[in-house]
N, C-alpha and C. Protein backbone atom coordinates (compact mmCIF):
# COMPACT_ATOMS: atom_id res chain seq x y z
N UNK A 1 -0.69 -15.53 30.87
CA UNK A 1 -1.02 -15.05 29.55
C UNK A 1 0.23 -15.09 28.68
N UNK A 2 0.32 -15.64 27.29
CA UNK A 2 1.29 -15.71 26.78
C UNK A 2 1.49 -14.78 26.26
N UNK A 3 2.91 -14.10 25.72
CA UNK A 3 2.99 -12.80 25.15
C UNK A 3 2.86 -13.02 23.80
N UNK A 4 2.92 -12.14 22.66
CA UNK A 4 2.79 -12.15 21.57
C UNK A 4 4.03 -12.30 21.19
N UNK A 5 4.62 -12.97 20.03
CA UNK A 5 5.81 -12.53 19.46
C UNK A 5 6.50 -11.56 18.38
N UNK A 6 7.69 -11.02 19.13
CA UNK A 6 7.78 -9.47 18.13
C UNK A 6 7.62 -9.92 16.56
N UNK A 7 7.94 -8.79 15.64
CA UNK A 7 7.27 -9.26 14.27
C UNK A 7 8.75 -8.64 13.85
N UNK A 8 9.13 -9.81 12.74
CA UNK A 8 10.56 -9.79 12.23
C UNK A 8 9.97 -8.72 11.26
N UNK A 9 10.71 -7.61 11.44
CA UNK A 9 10.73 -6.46 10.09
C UNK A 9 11.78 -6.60 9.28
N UNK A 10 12.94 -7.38 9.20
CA UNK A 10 14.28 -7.46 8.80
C UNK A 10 13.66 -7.38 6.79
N UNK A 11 13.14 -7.84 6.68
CA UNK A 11 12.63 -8.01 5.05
C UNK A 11 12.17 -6.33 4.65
N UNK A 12 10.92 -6.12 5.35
CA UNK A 12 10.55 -4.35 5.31
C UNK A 12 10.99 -3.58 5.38
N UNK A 13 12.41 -3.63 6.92
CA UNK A 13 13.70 -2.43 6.24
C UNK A 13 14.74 -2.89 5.11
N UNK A 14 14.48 -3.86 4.67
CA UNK A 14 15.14 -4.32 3.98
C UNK A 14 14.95 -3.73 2.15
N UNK A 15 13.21 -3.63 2.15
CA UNK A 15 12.14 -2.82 1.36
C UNK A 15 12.58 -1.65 1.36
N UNK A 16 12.38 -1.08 2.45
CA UNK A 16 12.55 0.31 2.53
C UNK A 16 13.86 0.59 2.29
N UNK A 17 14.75 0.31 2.73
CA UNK A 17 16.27 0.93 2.48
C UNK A 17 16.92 0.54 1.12
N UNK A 18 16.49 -0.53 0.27
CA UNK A 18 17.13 -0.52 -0.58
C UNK A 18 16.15 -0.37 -1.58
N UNK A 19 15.02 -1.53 -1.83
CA UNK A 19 13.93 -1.00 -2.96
C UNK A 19 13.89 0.29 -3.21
N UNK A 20 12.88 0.48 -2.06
CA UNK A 20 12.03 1.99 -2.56
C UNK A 20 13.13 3.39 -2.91
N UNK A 21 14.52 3.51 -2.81
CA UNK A 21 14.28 4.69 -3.32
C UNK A 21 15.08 4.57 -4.69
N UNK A 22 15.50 3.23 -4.71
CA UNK A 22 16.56 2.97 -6.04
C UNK A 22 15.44 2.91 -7.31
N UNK A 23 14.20 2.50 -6.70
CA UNK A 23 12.79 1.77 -7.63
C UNK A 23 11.68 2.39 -7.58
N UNK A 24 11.12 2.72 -6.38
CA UNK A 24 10.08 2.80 -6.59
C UNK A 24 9.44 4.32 -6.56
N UNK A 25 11.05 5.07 -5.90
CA UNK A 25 10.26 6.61 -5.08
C UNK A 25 10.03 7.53 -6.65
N UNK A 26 10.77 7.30 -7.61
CA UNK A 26 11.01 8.03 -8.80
C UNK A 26 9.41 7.58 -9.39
N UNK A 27 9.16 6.70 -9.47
CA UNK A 27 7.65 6.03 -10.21
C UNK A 27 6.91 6.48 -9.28
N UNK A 28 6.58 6.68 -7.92
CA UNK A 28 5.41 7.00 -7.00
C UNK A 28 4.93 8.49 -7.27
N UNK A 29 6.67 9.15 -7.20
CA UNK A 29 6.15 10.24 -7.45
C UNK A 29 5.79 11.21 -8.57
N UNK A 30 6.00 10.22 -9.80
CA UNK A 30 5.16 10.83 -10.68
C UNK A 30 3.67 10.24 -10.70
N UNK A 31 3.24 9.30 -10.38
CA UNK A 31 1.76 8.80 -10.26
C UNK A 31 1.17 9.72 -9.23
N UNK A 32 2.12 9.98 -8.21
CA UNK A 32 0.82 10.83 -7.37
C UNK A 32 0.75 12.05 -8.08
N UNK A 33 1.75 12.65 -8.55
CA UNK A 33 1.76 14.47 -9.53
C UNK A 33 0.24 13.88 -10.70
N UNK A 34 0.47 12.53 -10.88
CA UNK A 34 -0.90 12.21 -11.94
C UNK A 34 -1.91 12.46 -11.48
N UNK A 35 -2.10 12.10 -10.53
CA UNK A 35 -3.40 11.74 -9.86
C UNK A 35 -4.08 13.05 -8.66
N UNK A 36 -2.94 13.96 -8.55
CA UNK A 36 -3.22 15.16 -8.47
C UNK A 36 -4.78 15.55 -6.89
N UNK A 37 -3.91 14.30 -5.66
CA UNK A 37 -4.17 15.08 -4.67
C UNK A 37 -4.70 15.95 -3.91
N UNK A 38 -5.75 16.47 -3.58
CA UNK A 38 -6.18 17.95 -3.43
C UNK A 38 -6.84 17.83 -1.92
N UNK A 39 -6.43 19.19 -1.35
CA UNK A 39 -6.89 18.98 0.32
C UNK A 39 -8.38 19.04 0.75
N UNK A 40 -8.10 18.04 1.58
CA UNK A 40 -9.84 17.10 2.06
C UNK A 40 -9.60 15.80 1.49
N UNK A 41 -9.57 15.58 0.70
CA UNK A 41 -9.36 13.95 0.23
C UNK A 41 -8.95 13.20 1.09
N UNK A 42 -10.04 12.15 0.93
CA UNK A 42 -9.70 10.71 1.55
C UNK A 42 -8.96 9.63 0.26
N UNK A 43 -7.74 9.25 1.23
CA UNK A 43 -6.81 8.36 0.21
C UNK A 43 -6.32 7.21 0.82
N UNK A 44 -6.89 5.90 0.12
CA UNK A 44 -6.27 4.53 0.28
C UNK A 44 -4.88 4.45 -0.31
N UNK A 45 -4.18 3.30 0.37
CA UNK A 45 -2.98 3.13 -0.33
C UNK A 45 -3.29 1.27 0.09
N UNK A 46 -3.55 0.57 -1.16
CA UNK A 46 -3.32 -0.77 -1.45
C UNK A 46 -2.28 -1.50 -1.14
N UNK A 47 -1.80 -2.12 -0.43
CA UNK A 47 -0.75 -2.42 -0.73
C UNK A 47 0.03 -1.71 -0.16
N UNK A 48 0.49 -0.94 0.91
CA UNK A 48 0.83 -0.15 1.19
C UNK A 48 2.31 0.07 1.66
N UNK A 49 2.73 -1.04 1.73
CA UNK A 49 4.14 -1.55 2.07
C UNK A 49 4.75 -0.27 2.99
N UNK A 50 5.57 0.29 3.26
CA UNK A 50 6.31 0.74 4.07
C UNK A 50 5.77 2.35 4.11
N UNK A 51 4.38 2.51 3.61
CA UNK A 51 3.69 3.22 3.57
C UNK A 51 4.24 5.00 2.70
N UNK A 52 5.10 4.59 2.00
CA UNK A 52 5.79 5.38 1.21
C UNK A 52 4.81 6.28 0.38
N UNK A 53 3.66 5.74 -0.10
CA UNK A 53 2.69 6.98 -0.36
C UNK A 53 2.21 7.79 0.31
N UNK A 54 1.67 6.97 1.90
CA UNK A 54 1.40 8.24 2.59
C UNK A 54 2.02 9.13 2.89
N UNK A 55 3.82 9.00 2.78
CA UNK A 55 4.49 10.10 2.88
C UNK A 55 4.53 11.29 2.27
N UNK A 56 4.21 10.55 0.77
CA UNK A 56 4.04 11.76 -0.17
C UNK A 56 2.65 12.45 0.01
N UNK A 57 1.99 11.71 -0.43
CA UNK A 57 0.17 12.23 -0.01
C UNK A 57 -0.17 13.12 1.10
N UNK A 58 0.20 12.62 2.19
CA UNK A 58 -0.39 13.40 3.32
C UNK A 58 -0.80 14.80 3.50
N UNK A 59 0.62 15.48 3.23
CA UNK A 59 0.75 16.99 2.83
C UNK A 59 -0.21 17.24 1.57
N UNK A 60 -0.46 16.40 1.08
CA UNK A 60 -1.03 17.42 -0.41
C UNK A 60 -2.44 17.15 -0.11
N UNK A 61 -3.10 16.41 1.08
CA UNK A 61 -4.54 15.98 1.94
C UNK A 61 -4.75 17.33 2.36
N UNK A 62 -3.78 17.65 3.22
CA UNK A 62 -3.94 18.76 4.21
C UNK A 62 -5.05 20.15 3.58
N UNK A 63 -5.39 20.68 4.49
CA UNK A 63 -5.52 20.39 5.56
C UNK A 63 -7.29 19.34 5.74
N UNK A 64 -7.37 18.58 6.40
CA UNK A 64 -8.90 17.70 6.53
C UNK A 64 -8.66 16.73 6.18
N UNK A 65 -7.70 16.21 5.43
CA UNK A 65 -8.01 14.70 4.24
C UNK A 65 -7.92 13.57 5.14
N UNK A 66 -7.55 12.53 4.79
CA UNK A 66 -7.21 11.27 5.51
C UNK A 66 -6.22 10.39 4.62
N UNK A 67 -5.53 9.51 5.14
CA UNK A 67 -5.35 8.59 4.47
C UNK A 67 -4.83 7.01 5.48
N UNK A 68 -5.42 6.46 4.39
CA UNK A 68 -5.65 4.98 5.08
C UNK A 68 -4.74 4.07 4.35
N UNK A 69 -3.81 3.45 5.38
CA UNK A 69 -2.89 2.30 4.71
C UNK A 69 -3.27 0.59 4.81
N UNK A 70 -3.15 -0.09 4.15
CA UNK A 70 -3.47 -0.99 4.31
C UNK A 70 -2.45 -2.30 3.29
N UNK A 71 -1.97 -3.18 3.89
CA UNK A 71 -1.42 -4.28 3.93
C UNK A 71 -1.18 -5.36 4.68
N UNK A 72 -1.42 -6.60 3.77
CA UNK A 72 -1.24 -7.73 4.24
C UNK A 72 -0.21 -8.68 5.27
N UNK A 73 1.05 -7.81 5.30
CA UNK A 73 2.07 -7.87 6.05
C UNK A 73 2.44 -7.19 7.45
N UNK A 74 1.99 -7.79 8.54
CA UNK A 74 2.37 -6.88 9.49
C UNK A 74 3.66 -6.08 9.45
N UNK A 75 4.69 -6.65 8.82
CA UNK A 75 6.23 -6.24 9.31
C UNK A 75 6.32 -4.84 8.28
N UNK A 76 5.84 -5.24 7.44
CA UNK A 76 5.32 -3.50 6.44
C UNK A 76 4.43 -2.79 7.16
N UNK A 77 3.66 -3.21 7.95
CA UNK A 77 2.53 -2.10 8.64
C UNK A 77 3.38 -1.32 10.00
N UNK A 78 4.24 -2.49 10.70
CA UNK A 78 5.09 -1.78 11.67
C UNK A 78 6.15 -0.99 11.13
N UNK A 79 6.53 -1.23 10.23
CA UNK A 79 7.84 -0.34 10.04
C UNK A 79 7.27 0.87 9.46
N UNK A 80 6.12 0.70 8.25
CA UNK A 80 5.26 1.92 8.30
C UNK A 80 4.87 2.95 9.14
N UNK A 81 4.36 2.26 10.79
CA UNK A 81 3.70 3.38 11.38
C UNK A 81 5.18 3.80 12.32
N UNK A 82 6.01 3.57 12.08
CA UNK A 82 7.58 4.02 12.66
C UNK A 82 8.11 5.36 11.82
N UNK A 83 7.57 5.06 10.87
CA UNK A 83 8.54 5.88 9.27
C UNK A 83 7.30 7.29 8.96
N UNK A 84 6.15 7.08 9.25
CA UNK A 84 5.50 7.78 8.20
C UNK A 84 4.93 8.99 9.47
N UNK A 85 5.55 10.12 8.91
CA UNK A 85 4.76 11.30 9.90
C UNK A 85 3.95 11.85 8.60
N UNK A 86 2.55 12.69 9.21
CA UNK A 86 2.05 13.54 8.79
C UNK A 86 1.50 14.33 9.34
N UNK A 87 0.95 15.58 8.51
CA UNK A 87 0.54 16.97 9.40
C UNK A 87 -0.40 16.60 9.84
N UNK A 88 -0.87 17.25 11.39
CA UNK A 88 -1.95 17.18 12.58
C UNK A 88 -3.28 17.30 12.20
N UNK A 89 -3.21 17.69 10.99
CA UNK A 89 -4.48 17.96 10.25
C UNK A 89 -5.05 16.88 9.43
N UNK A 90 -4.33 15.82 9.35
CA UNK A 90 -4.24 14.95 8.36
C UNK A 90 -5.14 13.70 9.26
N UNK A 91 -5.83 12.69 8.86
CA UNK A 91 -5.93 11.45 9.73
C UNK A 91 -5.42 10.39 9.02
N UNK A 92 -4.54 9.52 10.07
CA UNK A 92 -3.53 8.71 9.45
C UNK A 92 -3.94 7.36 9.94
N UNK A 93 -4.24 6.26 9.56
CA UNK A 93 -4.22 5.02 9.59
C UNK A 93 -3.73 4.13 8.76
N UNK A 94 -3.72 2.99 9.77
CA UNK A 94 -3.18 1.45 9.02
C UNK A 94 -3.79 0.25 9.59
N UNK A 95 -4.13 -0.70 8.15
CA UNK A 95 -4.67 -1.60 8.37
C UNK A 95 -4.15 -2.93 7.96
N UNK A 96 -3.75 -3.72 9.07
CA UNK A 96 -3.18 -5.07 8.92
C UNK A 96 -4.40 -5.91 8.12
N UNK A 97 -4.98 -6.36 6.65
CA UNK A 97 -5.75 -6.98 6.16
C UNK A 97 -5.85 -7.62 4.68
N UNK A 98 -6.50 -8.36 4.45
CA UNK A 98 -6.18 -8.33 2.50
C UNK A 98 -7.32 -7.38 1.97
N UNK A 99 -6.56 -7.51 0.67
CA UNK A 99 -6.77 -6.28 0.02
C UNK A 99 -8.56 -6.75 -0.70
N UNK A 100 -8.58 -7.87 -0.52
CA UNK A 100 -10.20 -8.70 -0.93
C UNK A 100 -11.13 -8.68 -0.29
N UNK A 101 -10.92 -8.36 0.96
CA UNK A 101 -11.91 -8.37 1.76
C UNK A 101 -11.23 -6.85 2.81
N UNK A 102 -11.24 -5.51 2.21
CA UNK A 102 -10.86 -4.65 2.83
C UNK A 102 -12.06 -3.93 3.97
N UNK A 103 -11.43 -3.48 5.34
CA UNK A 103 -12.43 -3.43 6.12
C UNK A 103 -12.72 -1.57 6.15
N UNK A 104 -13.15 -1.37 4.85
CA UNK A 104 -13.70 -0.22 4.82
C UNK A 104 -14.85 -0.30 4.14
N UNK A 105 -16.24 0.91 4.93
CA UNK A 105 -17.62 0.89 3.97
C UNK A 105 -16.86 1.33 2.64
N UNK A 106 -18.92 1.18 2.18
CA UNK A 106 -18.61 1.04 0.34
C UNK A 106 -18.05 3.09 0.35
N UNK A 107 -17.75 3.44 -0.64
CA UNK A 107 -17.96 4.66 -1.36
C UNK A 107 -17.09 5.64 -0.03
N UNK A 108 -15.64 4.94 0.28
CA UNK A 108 -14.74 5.94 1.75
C UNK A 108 -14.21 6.60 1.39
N UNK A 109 -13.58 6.02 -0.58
CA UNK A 109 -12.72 7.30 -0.78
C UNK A 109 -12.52 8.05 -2.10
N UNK A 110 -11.54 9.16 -2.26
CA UNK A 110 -11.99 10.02 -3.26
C UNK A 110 -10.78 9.45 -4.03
N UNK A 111 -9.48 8.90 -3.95
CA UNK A 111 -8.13 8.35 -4.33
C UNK A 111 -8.16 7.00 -3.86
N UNK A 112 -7.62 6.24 -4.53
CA UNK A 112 -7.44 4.87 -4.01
C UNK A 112 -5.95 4.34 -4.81
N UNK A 113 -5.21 4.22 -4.30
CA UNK A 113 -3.67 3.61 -4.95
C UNK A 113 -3.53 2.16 -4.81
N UNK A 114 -2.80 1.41 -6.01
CA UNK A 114 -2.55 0.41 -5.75
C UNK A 114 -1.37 0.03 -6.56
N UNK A 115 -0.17 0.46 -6.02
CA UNK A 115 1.10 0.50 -6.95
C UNK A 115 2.07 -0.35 -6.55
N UNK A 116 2.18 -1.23 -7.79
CA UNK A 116 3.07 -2.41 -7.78
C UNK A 116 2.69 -3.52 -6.80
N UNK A 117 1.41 -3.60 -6.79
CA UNK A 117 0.88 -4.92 -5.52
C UNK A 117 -0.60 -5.48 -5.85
N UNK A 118 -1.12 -4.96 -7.19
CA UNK A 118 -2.05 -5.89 -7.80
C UNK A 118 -1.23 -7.17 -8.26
N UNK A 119 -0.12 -7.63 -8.80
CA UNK A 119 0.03 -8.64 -9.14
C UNK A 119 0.47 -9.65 -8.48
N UNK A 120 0.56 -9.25 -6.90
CA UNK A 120 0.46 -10.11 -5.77
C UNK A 120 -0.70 -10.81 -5.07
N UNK A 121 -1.93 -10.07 -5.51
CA UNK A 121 -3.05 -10.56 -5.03
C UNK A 121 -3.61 -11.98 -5.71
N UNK A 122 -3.93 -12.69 -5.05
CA UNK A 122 -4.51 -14.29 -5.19
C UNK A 122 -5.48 -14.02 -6.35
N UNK A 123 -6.50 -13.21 -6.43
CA UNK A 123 -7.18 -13.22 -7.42
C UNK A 123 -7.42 -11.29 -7.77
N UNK A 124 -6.75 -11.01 -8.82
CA UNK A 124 -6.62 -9.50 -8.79
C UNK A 124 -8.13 -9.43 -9.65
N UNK A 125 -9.04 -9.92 -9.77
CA UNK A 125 -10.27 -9.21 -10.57
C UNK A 125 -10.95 -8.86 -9.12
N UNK A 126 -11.03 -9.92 -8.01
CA UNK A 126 -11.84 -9.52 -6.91
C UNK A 126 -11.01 -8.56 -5.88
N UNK A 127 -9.60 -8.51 -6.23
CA UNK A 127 -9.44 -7.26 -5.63
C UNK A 127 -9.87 -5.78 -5.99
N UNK A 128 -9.39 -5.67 -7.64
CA UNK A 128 -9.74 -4.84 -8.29
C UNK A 128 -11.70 -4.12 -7.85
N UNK A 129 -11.90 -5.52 -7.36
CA UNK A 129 -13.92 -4.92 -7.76
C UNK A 129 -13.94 -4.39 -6.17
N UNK A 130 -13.26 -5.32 -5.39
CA UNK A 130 -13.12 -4.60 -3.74
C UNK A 130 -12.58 -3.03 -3.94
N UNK A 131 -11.54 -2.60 -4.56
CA UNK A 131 -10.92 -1.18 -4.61
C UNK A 131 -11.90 -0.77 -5.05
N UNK A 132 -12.67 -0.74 -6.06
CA UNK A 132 -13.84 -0.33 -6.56
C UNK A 132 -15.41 -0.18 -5.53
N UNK A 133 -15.45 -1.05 -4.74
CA UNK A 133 -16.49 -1.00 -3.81
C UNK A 133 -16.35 0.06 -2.96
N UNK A 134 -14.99 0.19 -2.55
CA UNK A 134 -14.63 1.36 -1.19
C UNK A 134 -14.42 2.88 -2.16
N UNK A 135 -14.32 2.81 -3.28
CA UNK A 135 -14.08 4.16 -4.17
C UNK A 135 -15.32 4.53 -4.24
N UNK A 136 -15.05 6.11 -3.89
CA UNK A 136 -17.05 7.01 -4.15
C UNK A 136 -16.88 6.98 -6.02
N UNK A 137 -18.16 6.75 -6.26
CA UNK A 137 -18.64 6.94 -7.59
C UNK A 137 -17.98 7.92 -8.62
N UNK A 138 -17.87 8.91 -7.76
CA UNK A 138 -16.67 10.11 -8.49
C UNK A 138 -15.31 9.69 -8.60
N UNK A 139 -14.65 9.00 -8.01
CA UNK A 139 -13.30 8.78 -7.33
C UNK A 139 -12.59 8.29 -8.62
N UNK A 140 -11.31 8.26 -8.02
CA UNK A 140 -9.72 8.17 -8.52
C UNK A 140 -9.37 6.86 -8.61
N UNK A 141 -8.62 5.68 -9.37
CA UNK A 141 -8.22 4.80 -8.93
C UNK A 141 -7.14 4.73 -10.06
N UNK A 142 -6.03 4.58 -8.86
CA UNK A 142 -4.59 4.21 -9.90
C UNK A 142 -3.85 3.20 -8.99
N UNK A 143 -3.71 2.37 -10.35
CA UNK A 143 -2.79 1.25 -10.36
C UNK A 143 -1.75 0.98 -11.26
N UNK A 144 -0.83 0.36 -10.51
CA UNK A 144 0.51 0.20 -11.57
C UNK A 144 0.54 -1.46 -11.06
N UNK A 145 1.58 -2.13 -12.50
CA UNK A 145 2.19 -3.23 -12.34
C UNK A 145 3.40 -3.25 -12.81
N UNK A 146 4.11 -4.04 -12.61
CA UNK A 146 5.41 -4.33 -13.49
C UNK A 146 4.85 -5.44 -14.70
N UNK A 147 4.49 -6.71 -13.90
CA UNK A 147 4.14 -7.72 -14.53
C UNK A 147 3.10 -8.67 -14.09
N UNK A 148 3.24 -9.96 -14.72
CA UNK A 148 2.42 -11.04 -13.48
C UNK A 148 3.65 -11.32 -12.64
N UNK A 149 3.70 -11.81 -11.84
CA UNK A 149 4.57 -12.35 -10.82
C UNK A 149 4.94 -13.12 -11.28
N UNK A 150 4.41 -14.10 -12.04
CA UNK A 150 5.80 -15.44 -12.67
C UNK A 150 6.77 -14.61 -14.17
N UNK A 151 6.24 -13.19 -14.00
CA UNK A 151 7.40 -12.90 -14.96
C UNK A 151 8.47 -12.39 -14.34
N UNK A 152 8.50 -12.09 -13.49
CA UNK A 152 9.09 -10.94 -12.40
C UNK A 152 9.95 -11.82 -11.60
N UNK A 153 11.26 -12.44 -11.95
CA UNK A 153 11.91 -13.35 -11.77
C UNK A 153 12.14 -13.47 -9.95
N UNK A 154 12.74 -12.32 -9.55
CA UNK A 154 12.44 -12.47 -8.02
C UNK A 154 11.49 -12.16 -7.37
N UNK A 155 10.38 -11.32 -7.66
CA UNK A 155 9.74 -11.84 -7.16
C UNK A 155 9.06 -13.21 -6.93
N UNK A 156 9.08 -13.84 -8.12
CA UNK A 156 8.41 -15.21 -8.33
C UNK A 156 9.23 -16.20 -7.48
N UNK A 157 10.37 -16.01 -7.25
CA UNK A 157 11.45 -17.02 -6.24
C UNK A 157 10.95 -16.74 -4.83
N UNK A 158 10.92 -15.28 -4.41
CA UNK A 158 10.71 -14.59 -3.02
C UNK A 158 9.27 -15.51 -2.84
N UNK A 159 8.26 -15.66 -3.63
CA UNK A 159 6.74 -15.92 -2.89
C UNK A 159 6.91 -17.63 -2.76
N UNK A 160 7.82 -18.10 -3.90
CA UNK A 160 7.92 -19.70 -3.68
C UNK A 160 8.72 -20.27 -3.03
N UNK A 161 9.84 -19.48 -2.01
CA UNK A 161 10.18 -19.77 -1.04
C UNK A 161 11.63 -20.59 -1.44
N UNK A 162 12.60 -21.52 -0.37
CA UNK A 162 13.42 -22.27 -0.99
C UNK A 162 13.51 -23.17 -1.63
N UNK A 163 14.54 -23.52 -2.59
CA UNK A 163 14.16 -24.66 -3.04
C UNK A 163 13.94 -25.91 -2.28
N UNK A 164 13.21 -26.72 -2.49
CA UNK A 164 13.29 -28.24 -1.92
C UNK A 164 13.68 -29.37 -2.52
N UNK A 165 14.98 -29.83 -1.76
CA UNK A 165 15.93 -30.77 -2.19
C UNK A 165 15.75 -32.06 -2.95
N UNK A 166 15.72 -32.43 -3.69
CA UNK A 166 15.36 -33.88 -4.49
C UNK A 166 15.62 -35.38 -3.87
């Protein structure tokens, strides 16, 4: 049986240690004070990268809530479930998947986040209507962008890879 091969995280701590707290932790945590949390809630996180919302969220679930991570990147989902504790009361998951075809029924949750990772998605209207499918009728949905991705100078280099020589 062949083994699997480990999954390079070098990019995700790379996320985590320098992005998120120079960038992103100051913006998260005023969107979640927005969006205002309350215990029992079930909460998606889109995009979930190094799972930095559920850090914040979890506690403010408690006690009953859930929250569910989900991203396209394994090496963000492993370094996630390394990094992210929450209280015993809490139910914590992660889901290696795209955000278009997310593997949750319709109407799972009461919060749904999607910060700074709609403008990565291949087609953000059918993601947008997917976040919308898994949100209950009552529910929450916040999203942030910076930009499109071809404005967003590195990112737009990071997804197109190196140059190729002439």
């Amino acid at each position: 049986m062949e083994q699997a091969k480990p999954i390079d995280t070098t990019a995700a701590e790379g996320y985590e240690k320098q992005i998120l707290p120079a960038f992103m932790l100051p913006v998260v945590k005023d969107v979640i004070d927005a969006a205002a949390p309350r215990p029992g809630e079930s909460v998606l996180d889109v995009a979930c990268g190094t799972g930095l919302v559920a850090r914040l969220v979890a506690p403010l679930v408690a006690p009953g809530g859930t929250v569910s991570n989900l991203d396209f990147d394994p090496a963000m989902i492993a370094v996630g479930r390394r990094l992210v504790e929450c209280p015993t009361t809490v139910g914590l998951t992660w889901h290696c998947a795209s955000a278009l075809t997310m593997p949750f029924e319709d109407s799972a949750f009461d919060l749904v986040f999607c910060l700074n990772g709609l403008q990565f998605l291949p087609d953000q209207a059918a993601g947008l209507a997917e976040m919308r499918r898994v949100m209950k009728p009552w529910g929450r949905l916040v999203v942030t962008v910076l930009s499109s991705v071809d404005r967003c100078k590195g990112h737009s280099l990071v997804l197109r890879g190196p140059p190729v020589p002439i």
